[in-house]
Protein backbone atom coordinates (compact mmCIF):
# COMPACT_ATOMS: atom_id res chain seq x y z
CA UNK A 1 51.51 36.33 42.35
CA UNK A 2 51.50 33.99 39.53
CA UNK A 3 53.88 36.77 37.39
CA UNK A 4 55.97 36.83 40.55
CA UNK A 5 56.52 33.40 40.18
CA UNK A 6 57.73 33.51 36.98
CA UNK A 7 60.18 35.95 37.80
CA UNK A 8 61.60 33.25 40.21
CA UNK A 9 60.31 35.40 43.51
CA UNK A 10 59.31 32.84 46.45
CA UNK A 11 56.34 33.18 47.78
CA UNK A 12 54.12 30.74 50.99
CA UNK A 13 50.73 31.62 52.66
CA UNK A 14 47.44 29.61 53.83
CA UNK A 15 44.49 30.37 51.15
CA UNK A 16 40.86 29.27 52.58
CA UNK A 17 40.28 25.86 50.98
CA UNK A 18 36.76 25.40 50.43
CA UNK A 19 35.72 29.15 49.28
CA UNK A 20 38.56 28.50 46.90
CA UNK A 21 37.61 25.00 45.64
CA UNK A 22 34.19 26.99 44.97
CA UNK A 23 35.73 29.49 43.03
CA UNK A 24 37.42 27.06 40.61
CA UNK A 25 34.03 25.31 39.80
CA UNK A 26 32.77 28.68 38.78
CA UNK A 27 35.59 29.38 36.82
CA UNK A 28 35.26 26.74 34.85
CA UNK A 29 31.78 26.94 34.36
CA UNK A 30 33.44 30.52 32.58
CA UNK A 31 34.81 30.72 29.13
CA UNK A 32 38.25 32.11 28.54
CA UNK A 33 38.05 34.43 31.21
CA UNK A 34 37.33 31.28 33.44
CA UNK A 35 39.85 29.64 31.96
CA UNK A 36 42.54 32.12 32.36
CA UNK A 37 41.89 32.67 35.91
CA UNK A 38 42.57 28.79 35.97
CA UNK A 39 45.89 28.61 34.77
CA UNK A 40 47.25 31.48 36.77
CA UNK A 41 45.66 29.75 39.98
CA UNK A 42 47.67 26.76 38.30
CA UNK A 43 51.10 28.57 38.78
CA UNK A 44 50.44 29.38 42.36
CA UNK A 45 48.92 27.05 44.19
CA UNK A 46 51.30 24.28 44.77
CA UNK A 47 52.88 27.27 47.01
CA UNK A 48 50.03 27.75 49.39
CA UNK A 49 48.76 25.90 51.91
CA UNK A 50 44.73 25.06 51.74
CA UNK A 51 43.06 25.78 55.42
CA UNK A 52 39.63 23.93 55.63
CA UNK A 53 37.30 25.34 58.02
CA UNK A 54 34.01 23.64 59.63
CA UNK A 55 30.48 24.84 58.17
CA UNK A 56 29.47 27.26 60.97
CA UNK A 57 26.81 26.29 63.65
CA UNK A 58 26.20 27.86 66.61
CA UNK A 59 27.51 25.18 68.73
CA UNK A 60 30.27 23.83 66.47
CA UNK A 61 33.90 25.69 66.23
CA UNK A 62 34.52 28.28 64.87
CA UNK A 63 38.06 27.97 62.81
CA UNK A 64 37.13 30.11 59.86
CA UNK A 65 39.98 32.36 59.17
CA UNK A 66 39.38 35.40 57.43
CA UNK A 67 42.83 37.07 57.27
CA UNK A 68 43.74 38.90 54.09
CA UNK A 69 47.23 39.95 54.58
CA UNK A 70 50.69 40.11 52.16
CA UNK A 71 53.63 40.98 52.97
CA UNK A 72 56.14 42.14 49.98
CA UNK A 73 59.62 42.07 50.03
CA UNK A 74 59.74 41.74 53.76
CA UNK A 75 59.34 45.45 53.90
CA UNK A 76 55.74 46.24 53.03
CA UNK A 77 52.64 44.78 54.75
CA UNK A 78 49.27 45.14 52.92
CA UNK A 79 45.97 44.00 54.87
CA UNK A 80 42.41 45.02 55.25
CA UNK A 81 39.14 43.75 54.62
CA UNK A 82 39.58 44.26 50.43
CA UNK A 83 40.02 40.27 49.45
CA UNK A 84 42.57 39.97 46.87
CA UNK A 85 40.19 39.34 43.58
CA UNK A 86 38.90 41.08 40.79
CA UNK A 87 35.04 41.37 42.70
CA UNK A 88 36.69 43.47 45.48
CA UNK A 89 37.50 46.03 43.53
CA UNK A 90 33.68 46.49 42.88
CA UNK A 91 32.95 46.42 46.74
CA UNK A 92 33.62 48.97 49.48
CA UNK A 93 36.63 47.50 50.95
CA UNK A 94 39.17 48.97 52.96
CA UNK A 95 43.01 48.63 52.80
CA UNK A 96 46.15 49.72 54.37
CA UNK A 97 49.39 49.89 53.31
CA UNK A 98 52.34 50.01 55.63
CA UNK A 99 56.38 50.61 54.69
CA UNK A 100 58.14 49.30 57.89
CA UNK A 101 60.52 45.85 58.17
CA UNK A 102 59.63 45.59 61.62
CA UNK A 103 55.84 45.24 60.86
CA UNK A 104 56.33 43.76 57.62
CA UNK A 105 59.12 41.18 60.03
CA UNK A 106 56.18 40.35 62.38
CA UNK A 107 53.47 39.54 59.87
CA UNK A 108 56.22 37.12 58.18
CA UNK A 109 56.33 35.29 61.06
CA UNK A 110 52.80 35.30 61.45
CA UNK A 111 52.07 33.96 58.32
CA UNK A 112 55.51 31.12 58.33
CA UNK A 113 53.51 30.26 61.32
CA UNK A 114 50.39 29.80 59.70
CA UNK A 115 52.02 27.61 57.15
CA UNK A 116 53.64 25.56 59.28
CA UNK A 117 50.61 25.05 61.27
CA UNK A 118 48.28 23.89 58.16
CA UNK A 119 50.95 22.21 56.40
């Protein structure tokens, strides 16, 4: 994302707030690799929209989202349960990839609707 940023391409979405607030402390805990990791979070993230979720409890609410969706050049839709990060491509993750502008139409609203609702 951060690389198609640079290139001037616009890009939204809602990124869970508190798992990522816990990545950055372990990234910089890191060295360079930390510290890379950093800056291109840097280039990004004034472009998404943090969604803070209540610690689970059984009687509490339950607003944790766990979505992991893109959607490319309003044409391509890419979701599953593979989180976007380097760790997932360690894991056994799933992911599809669909090529239709209807679908791809549909998650865009989905997600501009997501924004707009945590903005």
């Amino acid at each position: 994302m951060a690389e198609a940023v640079e290139r001037g391409v616009e890009i939204s979405g809602v990124y869970h707030g508190p798992e990522m607030d816990m990545a950055l402390r372990n990234f910089e805990k890191s060295t360079k690799t930390g510290q890379a990791k950093i800056a291109l979070w840097d280039a990004v993230k004034d472009r998404l929209i943090p969604k803070h979720s209540t610690p689970y409890s059984p009687n509490g609410p339950h607003d944790f989202m766990h979505n992991k969706v893109l959607v490319v050049d309003r044409k391509r839709v890419v979701t599953g349960s593979f989180n976007f990060s380097q760790n997932a491509t360690k894991n056994a993750e799933n992911m599809i990839t669909m090529h239709d502008e209807t679908i791809a139409g549909q998650y865009d609203q989905y997600i501009k609707n997501l924004v707009s609702k945590y903005r």
